[in-house]
C-alpha atoms as a PDB file:
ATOM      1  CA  UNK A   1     -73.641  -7.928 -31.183  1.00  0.00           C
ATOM      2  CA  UNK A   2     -71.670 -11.151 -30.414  1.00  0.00           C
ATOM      3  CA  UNK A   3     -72.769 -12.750 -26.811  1.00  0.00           C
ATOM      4  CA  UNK A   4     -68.873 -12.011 -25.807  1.00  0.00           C
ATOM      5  CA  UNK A   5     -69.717  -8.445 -25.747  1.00  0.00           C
ATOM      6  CA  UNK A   6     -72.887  -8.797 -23.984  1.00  0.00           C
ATOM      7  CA  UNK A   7     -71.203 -10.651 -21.134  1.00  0.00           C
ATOM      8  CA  UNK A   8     -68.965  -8.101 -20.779  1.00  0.00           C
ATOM      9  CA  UNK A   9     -71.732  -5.485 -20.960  1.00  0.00           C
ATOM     10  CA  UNK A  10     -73.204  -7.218 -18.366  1.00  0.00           C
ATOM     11  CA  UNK A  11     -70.609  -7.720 -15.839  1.00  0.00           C
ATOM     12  CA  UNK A  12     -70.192  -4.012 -16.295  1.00  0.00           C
ATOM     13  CA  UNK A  13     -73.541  -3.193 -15.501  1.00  0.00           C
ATOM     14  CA  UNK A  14     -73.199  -5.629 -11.786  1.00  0.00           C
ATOM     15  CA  UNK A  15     -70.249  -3.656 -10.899  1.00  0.00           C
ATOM     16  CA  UNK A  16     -71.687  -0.155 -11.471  1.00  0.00           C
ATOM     17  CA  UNK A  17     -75.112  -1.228  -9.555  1.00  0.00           C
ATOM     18  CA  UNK A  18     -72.654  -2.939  -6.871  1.00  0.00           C
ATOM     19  CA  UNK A  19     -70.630   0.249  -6.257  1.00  0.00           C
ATOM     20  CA  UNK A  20     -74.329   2.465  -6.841  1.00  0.00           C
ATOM     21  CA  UNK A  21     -74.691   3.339  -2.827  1.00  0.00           C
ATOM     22  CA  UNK A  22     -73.033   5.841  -1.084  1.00  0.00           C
ATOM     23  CA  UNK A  23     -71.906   3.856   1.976  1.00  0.00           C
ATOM     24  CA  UNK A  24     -70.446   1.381  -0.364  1.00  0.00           C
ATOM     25  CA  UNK A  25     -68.335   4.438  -2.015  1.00  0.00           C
ATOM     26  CA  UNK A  26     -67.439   5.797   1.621  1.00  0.00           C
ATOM     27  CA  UNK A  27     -66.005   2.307   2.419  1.00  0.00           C
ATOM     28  CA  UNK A  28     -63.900   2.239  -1.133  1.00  0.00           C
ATOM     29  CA  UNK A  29     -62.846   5.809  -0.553  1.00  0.00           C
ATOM     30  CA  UNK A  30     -61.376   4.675   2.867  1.00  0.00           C
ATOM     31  CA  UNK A  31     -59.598   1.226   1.308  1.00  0.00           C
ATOM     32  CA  UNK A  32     -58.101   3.511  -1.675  1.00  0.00           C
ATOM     33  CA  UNK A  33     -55.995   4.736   0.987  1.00  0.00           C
ATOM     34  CA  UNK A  34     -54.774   1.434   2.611  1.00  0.00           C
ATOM     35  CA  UNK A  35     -56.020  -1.531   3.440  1.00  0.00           C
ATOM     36  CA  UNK A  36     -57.781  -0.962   6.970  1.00  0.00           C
ATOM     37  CA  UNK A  37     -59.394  -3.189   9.638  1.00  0.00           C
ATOM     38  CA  UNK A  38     -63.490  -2.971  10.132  1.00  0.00           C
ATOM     39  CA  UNK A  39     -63.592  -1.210  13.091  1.00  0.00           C
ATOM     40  CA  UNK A  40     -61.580   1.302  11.388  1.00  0.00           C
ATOM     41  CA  UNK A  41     -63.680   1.415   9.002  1.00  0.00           C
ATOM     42  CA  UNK A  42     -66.516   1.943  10.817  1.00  0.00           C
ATOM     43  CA  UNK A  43     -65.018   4.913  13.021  1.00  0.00           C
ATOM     44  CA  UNK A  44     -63.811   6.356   9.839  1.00  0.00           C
ATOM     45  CA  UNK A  45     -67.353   6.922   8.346  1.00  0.00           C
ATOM     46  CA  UNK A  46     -69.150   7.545  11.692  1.00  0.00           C
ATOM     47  CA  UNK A  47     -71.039   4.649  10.954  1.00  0.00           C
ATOM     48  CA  UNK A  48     -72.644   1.609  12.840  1.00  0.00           C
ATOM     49  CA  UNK A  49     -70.440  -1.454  12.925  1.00  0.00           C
ATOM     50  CA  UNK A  50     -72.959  -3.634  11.299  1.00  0.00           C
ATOM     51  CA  UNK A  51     -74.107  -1.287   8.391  1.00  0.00           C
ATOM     52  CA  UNK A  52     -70.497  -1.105   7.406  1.00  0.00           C
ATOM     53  CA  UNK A  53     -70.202  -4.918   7.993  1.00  0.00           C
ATOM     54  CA  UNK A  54     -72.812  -5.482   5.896  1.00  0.00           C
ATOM     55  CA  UNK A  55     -71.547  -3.343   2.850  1.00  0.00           C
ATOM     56  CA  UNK A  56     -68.318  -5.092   3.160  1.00  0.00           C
ATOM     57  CA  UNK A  57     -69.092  -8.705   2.912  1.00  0.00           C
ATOM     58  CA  UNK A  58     -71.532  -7.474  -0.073  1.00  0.00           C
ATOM     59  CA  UNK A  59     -68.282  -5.886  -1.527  1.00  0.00           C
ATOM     60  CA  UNK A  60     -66.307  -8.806  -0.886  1.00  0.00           C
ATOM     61  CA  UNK A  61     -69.106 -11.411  -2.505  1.00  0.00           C
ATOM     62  CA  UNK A  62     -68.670  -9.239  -5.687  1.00  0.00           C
ATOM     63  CA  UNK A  63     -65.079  -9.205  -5.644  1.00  0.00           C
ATOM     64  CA  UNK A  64     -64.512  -5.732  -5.085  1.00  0.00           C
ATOM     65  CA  UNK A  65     -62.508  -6.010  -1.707  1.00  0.00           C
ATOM     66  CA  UNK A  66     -60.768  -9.312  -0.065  1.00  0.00           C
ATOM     67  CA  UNK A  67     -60.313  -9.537   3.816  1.00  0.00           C
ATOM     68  CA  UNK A  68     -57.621 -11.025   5.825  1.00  0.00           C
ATOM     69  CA  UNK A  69     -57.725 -11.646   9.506  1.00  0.00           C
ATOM     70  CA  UNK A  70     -55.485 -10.299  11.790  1.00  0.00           C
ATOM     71  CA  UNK A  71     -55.512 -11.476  14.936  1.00  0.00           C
ATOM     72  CA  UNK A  72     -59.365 -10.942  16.138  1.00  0.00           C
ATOM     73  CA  UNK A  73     -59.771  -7.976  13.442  1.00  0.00           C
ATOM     74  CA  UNK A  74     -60.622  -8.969  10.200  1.00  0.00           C
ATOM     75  CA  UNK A  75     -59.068  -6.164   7.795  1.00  0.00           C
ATOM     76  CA  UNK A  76     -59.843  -5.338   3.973  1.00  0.00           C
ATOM     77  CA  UNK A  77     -58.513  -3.945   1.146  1.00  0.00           C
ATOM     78  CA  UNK A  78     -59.510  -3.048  -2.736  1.00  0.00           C
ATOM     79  CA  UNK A  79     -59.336  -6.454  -4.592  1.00  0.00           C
ATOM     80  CA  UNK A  80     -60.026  -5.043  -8.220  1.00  0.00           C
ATOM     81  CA  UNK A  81     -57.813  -2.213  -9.092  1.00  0.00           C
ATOM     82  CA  UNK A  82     -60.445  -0.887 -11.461  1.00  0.00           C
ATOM     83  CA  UNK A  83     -62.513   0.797  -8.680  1.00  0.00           C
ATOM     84  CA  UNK A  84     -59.128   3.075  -8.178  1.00  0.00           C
ATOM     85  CA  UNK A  85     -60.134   4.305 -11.628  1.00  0.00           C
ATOM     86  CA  UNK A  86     -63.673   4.281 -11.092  1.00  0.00           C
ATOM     87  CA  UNK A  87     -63.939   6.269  -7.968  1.00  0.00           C
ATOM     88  CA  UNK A  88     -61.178   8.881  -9.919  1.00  0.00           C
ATOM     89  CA  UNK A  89     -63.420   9.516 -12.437  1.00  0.00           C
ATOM     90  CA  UNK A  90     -66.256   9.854  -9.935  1.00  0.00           C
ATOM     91  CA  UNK A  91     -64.430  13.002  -8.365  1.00  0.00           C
END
């Protein structure tokens, strides 16, 4: 096997251990939709403001989701369209 290959076996291995949580799928489940502020997030999954908070900026330091502010709400939305495909396959 070239290193090429092993790269890219690699970088497939981050994003399947990055999207390997179940809040973390609830949170792409909810952006697959449309993009949608934090606190919308949040109220969405029934979930504590910071444990979703802290999912997201994981998700956004591996480049799974971007954010945007708008206004005083800082909003997100799927930044790799291969998670669409992902979560399909998942279901």
């Amino acid at each position: 096997m070239n290193n090429k290959n092993e790269e890219c076996y690699i970088a497939e291995a981050e994003l399947l251990k990055t999207l390997g949580h179940p809040i973390r799928l609830k949170i792409i489940e909810v952006l697959i939709n449309n993009k949608s502020c934090v606190k919308n997030i949040w109220a969405a999954l029934e979930l504590p403001q910071a444990t979703v908070s802290q999912h997201l900026v994981y998700l956004k330091n591996k480049g799974i989701v971007r954010s945007k502010r708008d206004g005083v709400m800082m909003c997100y939305e799927l930044s790799d369209k291969r998670i669409e495909k992902i979560f399909e396959y998942l279901k």
